[in-house]
N, C-alpha and C. Protein backbone atom coordinates (compact mmCIF):
# COMPACT_ATOMS: atom_id res chain seq x y z
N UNK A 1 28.67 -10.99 5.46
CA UNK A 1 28.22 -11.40 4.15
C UNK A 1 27.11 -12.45 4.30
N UNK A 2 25.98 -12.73 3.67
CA UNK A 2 24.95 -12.98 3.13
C UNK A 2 25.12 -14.44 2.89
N UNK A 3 24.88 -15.75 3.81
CA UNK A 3 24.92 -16.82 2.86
C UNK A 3 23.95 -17.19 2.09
N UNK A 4 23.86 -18.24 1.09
CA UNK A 4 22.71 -18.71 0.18
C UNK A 4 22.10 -19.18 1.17
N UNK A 5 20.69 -18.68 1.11
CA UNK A 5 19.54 -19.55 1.96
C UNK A 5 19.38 -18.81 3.06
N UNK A 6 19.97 -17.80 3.48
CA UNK A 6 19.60 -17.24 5.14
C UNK A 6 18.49 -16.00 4.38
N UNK A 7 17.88 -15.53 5.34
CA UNK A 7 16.86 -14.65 5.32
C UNK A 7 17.49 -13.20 5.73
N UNK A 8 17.00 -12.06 4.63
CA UNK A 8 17.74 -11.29 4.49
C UNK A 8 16.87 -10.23 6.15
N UNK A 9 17.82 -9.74 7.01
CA UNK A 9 16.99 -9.00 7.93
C UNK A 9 17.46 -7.31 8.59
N UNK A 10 17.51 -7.09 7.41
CA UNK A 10 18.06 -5.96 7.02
C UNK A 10 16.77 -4.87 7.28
N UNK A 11 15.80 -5.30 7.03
CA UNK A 11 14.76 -4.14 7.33
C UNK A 11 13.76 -4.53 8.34
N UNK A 12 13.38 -3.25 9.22
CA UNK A 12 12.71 -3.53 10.47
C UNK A 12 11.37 -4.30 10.19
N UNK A 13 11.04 -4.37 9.27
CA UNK A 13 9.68 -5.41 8.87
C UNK A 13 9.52 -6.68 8.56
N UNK A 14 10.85 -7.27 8.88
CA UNK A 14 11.19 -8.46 7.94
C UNK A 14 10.23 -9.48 8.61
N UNK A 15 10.26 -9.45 9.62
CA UNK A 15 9.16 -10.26 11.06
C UNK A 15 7.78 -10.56 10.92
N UNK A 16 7.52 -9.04 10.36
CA UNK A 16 5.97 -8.89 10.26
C UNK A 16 5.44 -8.97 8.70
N UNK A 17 6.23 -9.20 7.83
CA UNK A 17 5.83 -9.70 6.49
C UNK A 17 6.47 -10.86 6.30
N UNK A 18 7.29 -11.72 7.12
CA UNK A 18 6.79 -12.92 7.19
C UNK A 18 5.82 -13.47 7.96
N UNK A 19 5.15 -12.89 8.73
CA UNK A 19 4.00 -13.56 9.29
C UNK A 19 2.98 -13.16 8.32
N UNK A 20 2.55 -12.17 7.57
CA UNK A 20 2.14 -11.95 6.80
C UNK A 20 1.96 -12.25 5.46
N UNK A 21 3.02 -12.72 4.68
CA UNK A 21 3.09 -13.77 4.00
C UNK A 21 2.31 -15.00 4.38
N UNK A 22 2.91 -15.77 5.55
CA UNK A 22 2.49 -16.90 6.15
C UNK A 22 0.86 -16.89 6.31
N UNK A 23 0.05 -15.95 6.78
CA UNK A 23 -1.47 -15.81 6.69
C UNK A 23 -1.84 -15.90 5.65
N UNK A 24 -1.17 -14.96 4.71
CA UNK A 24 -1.94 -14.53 3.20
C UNK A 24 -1.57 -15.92 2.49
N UNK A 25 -0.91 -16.62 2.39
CA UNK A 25 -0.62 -17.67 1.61
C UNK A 25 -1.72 -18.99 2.13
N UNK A 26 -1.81 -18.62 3.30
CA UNK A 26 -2.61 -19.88 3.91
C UNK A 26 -4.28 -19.95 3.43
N UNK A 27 -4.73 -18.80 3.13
CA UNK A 27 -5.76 -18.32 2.78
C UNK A 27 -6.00 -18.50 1.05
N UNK A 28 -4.48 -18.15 0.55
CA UNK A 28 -4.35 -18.24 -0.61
C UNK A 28 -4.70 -19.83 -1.34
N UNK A 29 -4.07 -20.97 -0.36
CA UNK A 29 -4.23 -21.89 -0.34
C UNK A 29 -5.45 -22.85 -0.04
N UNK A 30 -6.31 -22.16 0.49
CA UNK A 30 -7.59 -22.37 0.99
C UNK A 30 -8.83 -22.02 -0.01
N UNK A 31 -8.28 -21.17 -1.05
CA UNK A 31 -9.46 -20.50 -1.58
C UNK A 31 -9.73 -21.86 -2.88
N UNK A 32 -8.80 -22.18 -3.77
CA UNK A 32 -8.61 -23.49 -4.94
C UNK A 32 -9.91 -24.51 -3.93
N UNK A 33 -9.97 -24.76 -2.83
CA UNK A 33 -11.06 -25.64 -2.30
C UNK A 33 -12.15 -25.63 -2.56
N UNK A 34 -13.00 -23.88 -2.37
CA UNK A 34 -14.18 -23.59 -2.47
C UNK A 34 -13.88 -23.11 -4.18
N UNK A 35 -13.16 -22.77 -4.60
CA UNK A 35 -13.33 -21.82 -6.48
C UNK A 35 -14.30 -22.73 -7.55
N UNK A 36 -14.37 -24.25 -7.37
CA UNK A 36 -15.15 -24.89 -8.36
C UNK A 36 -16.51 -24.51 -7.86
N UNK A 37 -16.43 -23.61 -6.80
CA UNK A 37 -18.15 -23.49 -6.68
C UNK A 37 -18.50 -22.27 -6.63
N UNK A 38 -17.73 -21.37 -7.18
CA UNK A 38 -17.76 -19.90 -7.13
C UNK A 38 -17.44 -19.49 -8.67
N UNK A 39 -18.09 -18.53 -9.15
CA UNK A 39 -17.51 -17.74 -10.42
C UNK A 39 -16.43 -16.97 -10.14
N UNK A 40 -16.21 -16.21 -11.07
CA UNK A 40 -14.74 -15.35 -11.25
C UNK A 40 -15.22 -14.19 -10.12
N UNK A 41 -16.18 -13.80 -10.12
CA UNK A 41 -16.62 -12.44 -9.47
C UNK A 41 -17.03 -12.38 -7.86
N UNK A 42 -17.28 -13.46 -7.64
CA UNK A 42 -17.35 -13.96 -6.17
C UNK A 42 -16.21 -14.46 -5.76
N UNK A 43 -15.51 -14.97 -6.52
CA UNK A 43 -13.76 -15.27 -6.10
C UNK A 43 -12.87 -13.95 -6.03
N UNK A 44 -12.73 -13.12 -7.16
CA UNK A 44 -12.54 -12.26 -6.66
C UNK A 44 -12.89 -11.42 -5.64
N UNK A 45 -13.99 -11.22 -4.96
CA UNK A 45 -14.31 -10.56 -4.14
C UNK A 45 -13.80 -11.18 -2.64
N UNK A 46 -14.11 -12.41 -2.45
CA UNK A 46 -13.57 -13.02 -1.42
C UNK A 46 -12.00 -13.10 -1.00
N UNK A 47 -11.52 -13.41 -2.34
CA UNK A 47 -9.82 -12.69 -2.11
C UNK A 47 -9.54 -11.54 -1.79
N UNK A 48 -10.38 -10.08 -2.24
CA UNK A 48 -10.74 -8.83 -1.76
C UNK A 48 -10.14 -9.02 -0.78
N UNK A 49 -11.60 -9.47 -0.07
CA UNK A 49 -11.87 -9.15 1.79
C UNK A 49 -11.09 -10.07 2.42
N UNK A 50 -10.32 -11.19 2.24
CA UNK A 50 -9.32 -11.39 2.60
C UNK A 50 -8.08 -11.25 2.59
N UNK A 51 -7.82 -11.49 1.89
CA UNK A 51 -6.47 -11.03 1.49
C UNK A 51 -5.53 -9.97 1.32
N UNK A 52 -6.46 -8.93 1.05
CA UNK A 52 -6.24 -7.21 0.33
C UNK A 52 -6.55 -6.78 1.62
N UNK A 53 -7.13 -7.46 2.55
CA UNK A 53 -7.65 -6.60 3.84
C UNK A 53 -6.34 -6.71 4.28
N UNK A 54 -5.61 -8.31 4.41
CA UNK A 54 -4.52 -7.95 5.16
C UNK A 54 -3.05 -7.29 4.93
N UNK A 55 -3.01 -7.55 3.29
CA UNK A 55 -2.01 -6.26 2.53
C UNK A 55 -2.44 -4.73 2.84
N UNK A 56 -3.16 -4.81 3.03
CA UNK A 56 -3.67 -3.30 3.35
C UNK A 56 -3.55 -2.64 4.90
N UNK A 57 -3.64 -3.81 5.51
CA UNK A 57 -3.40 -3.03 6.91
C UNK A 57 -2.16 -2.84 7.46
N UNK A 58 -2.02 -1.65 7.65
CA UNK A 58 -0.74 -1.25 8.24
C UNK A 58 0.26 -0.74 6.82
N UNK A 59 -0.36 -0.40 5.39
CA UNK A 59 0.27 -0.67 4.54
C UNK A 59 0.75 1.12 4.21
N UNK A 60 0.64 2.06 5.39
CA UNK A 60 1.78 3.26 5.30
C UNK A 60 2.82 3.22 5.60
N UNK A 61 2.92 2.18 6.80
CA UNK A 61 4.52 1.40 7.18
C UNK A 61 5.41 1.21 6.01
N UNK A 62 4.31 1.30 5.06
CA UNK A 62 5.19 0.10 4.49
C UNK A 62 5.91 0.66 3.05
N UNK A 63 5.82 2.28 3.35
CA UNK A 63 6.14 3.25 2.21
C UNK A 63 7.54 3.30 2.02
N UNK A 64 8.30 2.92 2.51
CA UNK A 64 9.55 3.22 2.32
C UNK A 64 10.80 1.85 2.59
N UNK A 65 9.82 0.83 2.43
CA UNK A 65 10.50 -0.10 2.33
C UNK A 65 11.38 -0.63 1.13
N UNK A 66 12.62 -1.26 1.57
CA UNK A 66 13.25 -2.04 0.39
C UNK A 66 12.74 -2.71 -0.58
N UNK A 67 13.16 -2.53 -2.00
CA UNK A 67 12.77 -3.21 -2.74
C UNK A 67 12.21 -4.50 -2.75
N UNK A 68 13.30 -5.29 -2.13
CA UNK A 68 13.18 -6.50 -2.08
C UNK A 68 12.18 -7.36 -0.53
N UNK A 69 11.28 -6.44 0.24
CA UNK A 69 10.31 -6.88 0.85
C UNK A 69 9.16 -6.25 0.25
N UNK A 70 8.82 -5.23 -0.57
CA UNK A 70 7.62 -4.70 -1.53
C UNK A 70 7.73 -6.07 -2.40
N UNK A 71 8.97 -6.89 -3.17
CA UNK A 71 8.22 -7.54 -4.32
C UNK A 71 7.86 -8.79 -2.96
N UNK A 72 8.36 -9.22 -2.06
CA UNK A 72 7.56 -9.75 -1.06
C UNK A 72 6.09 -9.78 -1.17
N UNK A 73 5.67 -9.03 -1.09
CA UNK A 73 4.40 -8.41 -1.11
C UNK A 73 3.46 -8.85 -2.05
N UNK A 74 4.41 -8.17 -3.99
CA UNK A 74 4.00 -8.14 -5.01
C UNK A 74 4.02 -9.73 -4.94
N UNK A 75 4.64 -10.48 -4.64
CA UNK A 75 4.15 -12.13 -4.51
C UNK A 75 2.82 -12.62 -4.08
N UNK A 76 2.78 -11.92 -3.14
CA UNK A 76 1.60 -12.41 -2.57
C UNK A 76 0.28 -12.39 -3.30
N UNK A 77 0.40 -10.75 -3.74
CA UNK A 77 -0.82 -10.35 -4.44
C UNK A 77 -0.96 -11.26 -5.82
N UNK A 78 0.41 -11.57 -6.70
CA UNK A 78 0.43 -12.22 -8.16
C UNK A 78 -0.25 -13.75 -7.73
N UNK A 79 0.22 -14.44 -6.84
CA UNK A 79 -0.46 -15.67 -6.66
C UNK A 79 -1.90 -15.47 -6.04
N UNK A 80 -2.40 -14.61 -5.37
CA UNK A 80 -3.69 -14.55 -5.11
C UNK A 80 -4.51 -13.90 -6.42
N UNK A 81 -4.14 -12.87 -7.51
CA UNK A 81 -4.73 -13.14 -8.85
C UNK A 81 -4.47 -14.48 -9.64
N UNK A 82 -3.74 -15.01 -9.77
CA UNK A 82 -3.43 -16.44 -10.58
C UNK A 82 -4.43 -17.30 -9.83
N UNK A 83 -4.71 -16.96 -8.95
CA UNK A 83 -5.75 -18.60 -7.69
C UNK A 83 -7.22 -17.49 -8.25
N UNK A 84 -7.59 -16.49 -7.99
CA UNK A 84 -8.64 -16.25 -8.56
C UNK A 84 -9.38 -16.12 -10.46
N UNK A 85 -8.21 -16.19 -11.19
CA UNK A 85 -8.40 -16.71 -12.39
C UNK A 85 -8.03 -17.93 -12.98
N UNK A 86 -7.31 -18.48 -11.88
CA UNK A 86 -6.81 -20.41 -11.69
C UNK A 86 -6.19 -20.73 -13.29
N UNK A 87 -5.45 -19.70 -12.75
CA UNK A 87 -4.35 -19.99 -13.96
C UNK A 87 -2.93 -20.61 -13.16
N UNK A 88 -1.96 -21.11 -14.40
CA UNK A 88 -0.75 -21.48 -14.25
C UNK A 88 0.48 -20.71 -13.84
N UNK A 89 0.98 -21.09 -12.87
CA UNK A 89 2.44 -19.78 -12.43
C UNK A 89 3.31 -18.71 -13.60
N UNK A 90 3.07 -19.54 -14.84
CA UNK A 90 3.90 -18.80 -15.71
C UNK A 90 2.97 -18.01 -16.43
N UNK A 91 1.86 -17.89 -15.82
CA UNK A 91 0.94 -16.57 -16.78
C UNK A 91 1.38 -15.60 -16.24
N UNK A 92 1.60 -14.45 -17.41
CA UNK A 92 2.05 -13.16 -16.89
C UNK A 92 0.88 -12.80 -16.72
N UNK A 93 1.11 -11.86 -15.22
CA UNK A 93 0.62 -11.01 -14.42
C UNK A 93 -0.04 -9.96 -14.44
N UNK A 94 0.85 -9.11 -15.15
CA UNK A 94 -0.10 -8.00 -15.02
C UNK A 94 -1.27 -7.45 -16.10
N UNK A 95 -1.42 -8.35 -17.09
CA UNK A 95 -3.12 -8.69 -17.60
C UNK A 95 -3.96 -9.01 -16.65
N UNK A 96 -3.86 -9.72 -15.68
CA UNK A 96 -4.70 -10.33 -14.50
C UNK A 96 -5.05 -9.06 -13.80
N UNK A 97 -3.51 -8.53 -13.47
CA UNK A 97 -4.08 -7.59 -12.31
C UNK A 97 -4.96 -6.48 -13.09
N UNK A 98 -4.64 -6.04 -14.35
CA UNK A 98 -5.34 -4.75 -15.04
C UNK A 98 -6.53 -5.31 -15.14
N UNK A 99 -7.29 -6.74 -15.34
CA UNK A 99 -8.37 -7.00 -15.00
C UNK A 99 -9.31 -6.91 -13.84
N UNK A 100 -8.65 -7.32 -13.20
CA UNK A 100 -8.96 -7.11 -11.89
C UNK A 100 -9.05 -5.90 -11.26
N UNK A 101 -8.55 -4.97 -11.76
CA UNK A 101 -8.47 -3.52 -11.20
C UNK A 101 -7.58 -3.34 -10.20
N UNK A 102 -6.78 -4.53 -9.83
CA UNK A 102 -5.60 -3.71 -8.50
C UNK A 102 -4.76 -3.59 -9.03
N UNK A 103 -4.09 -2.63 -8.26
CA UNK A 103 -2.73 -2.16 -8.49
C UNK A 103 -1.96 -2.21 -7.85
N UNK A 104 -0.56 -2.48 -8.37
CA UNK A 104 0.56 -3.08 -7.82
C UNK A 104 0.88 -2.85 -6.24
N UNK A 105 1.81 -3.30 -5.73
CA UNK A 105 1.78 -2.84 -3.88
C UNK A 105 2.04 -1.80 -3.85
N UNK A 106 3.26 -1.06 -5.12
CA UNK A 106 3.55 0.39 -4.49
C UNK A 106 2.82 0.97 -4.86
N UNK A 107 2.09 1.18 -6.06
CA UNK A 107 1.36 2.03 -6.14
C UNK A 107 -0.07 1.85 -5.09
N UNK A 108 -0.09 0.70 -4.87
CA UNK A 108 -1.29 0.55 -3.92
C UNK A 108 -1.03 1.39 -2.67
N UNK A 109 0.17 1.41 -2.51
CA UNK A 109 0.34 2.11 -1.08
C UNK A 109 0.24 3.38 -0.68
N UNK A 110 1.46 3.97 -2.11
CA UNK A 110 0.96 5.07 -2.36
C UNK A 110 -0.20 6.18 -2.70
N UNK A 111 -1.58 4.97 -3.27
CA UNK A 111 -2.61 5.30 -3.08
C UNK A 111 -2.91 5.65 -1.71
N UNK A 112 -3.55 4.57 -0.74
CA UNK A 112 -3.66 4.41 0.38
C UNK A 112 -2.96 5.68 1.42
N UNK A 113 -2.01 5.92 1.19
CA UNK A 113 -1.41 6.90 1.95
C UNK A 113 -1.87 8.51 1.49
N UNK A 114 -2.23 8.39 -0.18
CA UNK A 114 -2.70 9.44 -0.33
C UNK A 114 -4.18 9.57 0.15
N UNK A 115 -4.88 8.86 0.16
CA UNK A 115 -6.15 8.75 0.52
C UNK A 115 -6.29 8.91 1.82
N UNK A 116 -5.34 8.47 2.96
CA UNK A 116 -5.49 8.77 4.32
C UNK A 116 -5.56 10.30 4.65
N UNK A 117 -4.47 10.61 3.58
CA UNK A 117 -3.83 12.70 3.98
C UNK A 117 -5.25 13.04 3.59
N UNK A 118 -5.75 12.57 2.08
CA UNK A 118 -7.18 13.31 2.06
C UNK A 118 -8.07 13.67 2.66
N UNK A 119 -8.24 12.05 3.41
CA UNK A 119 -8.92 12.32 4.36
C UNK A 119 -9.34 12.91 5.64
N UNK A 120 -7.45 12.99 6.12
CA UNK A 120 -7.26 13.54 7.08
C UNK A 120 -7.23 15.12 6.92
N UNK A 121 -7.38 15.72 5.96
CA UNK A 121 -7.42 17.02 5.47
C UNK A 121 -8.80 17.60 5.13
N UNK A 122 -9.99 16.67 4.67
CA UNK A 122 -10.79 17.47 4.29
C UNK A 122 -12.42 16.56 5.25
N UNK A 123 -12.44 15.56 5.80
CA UNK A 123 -13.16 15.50 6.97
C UNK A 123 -12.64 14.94 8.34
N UNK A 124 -11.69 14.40 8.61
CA UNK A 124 -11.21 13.68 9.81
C UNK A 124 -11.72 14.78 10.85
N UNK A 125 -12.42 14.45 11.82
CA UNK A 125 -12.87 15.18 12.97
C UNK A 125 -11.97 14.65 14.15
N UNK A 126 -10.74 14.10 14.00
CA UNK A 126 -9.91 13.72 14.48
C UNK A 126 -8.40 14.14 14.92
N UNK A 127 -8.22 15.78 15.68
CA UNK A 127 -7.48 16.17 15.78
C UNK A 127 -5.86 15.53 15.86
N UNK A 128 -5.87 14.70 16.41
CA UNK A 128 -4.58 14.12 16.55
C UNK A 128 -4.22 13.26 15.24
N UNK A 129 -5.03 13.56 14.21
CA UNK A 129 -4.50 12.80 12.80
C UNK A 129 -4.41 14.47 11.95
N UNK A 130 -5.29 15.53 12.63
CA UNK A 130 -5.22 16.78 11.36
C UNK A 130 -4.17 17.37 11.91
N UNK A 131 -3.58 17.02 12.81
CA UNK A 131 -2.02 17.77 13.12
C UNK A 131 -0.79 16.90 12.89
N UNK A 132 -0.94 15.70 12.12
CA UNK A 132 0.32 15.14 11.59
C UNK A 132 0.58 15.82 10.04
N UNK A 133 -0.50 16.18 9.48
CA UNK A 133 -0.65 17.32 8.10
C UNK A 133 -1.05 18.21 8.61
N UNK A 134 -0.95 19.43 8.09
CA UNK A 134 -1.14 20.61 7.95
C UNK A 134 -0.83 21.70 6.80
N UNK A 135 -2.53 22.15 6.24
CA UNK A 135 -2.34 23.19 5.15
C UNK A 135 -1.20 24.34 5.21
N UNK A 136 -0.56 24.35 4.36
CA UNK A 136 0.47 25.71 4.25
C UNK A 136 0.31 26.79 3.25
N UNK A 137 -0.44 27.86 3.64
CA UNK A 137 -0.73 28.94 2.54
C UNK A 137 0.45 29.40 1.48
N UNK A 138 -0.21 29.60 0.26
CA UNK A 138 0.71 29.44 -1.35
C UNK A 138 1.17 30.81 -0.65
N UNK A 139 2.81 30.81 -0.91
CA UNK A 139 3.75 31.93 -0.63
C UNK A 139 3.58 32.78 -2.04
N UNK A 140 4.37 34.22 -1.83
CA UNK A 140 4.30 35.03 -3.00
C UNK A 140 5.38 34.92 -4.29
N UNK A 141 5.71 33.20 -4.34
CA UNK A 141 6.18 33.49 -5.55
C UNK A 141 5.72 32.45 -6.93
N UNK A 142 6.30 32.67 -7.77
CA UNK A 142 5.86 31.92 -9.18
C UNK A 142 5.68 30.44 -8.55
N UNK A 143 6.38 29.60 -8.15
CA UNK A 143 6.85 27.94 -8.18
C UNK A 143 5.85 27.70 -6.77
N UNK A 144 5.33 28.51 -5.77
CA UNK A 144 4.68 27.89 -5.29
C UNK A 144 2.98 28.51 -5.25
N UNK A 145 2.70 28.68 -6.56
CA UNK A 145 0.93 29.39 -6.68
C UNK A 145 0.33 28.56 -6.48
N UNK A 146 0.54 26.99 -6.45
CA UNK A 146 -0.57 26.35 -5.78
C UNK A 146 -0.38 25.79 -4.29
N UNK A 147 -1.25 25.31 -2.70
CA UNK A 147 -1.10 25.37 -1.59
C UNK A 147 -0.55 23.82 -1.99
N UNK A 148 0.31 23.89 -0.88
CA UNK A 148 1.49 22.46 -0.29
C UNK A 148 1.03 22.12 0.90
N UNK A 149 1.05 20.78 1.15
CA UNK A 149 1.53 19.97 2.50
C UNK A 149 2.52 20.34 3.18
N UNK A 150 2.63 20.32 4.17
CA UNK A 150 4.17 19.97 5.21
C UNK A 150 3.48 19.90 6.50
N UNK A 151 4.56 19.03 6.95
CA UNK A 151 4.47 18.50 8.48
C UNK A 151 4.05 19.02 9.39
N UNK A 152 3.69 18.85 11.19
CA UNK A 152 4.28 19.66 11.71
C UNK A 152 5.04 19.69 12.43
N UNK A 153 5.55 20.61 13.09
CA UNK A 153 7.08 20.21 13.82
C UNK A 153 7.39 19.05 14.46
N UNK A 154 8.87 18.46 14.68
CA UNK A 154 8.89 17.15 15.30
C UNK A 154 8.64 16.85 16.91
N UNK A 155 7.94 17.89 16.96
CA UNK A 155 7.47 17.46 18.22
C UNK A 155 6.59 16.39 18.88
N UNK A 156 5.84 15.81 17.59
CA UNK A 156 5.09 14.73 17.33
C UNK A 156 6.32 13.50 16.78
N UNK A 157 7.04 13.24 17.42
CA UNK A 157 8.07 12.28 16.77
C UNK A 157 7.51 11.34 16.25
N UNK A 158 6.34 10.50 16.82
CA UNK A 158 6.21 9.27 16.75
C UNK A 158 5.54 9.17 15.11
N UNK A 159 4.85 10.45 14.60
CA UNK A 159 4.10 10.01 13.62
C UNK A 159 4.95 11.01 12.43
N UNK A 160 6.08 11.93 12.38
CA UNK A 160 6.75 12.54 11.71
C UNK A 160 7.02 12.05 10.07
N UNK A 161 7.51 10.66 10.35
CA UNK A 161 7.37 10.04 8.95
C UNK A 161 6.20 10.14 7.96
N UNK A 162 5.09 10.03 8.75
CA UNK A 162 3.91 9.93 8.26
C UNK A 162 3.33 11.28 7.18
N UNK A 163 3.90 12.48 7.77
CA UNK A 163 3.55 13.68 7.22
C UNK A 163 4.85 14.28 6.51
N UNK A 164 5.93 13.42 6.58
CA UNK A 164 6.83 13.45 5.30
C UNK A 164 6.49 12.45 3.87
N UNK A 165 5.93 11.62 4.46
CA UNK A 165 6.03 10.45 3.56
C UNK A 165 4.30 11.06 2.69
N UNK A 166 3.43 11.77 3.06
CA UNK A 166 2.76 12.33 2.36
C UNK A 166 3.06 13.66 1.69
N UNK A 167 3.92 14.37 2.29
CA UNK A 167 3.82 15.63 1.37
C UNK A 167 4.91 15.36 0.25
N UNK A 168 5.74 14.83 0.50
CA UNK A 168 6.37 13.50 -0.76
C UNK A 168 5.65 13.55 -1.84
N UNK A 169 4.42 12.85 -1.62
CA UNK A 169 3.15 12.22 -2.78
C UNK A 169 2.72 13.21 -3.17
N UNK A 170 2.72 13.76 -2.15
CA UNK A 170 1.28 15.04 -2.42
C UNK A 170 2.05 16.39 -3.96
N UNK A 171 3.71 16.38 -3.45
CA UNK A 171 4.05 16.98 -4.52
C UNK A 171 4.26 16.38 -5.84
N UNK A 172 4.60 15.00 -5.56
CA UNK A 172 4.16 14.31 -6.87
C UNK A 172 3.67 14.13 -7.78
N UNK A 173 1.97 14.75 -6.89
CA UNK A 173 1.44 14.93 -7.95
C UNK A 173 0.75 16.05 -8.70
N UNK A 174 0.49 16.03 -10.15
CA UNK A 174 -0.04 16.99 -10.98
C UNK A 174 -0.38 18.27 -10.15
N UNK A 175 -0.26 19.33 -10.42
CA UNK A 175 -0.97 20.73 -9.73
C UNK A 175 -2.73 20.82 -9.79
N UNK A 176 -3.29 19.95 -10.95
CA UNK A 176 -4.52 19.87 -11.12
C UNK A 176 -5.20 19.16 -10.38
N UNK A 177 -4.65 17.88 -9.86
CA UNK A 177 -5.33 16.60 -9.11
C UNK A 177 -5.21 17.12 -7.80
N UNK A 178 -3.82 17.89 -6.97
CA UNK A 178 -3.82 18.31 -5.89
C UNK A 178 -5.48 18.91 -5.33
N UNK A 179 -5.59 18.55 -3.64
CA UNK A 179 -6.50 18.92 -3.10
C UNK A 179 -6.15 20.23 -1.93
């Protein structure tokens, strides 16, 4: 059982989004220094390329994580919009972020992950990423007339998740948006 105050380490990431936290906050903390000499649009951008660079990297790992290390995350990002519109902790959030144009971690991720398969599907000249996806021709019946994702065999163990955790998305979404 769980005492008050211990750190929950229940998921294999717990390590690396606290060090991650720990960067992004430090940065977060750094930016209020230079903001009286920056507008809204150059602050935002600089939080961009910092900050979002480092939520972003490595951020397919990070598809199937527990709730409770994604709002981890979603912390990070809410105080780095509140420091770029230098507002007060109790402004709600997600006016900021719809300003700003980002979107939340999961859906950010889930972007991101869809955008990798895209890529890896329609230019990656990078064999060892176009064989973690692979096109599967539409079979002859009603429910599958449009073409699907799937994996390929687990013989590729190491990256298997990766081409589950997209054809996931990929059926997710709309039959129209599919590529």
């Amino acid at each position: 059982m769980r005492r008050f105050g211990q750190r929950r380490r229940d998921s294999p990431f717990s390590d690396q989004i606290s060090a991650l936290s720990k960067s992004c906050y430090s940065l977060i903390r750094a930016l209020p220094c230079i903001r009286p000499y920056l507008d809204q649009k150059t602050t935002s951008t600089i939080a961009t390329s910092t900050v979002h660079s480092k939520l972003d990297c490595c951020n397919s790992f990070y598809h199937n994580l527990p709730n409770f290390q994604l709002h981890r995350l979603q912390l990070i990002q809410n105080s780095l919009a509140r420091t770029v519109f230098n507002t007060l902790k109790t402004c709600h959030i997600t006016p900021l972020l719809a300003s700003l144009h980002w979107l939340k971690i999961k859906e950010r991720i889930e972007y991101k992950l869809l955008s990798l398969t895209y890529k890896i599907l329609t230019t990656s000249p990078a064999t060892y990423l176009h064989n973690l996806v692979s096109l599967q021709s539409p079979r002859g019946t009603r429910s599958l007339s449009i073409a699907i994702r799937h994996t390929v065999p687990t013989r590729i163990t190491k990256y298997t998740k990766f081409g589950r955790f997209s054809e996931k998305l990929l059926k997710l979404l709309p039959p129209d948006v599919r590529f």
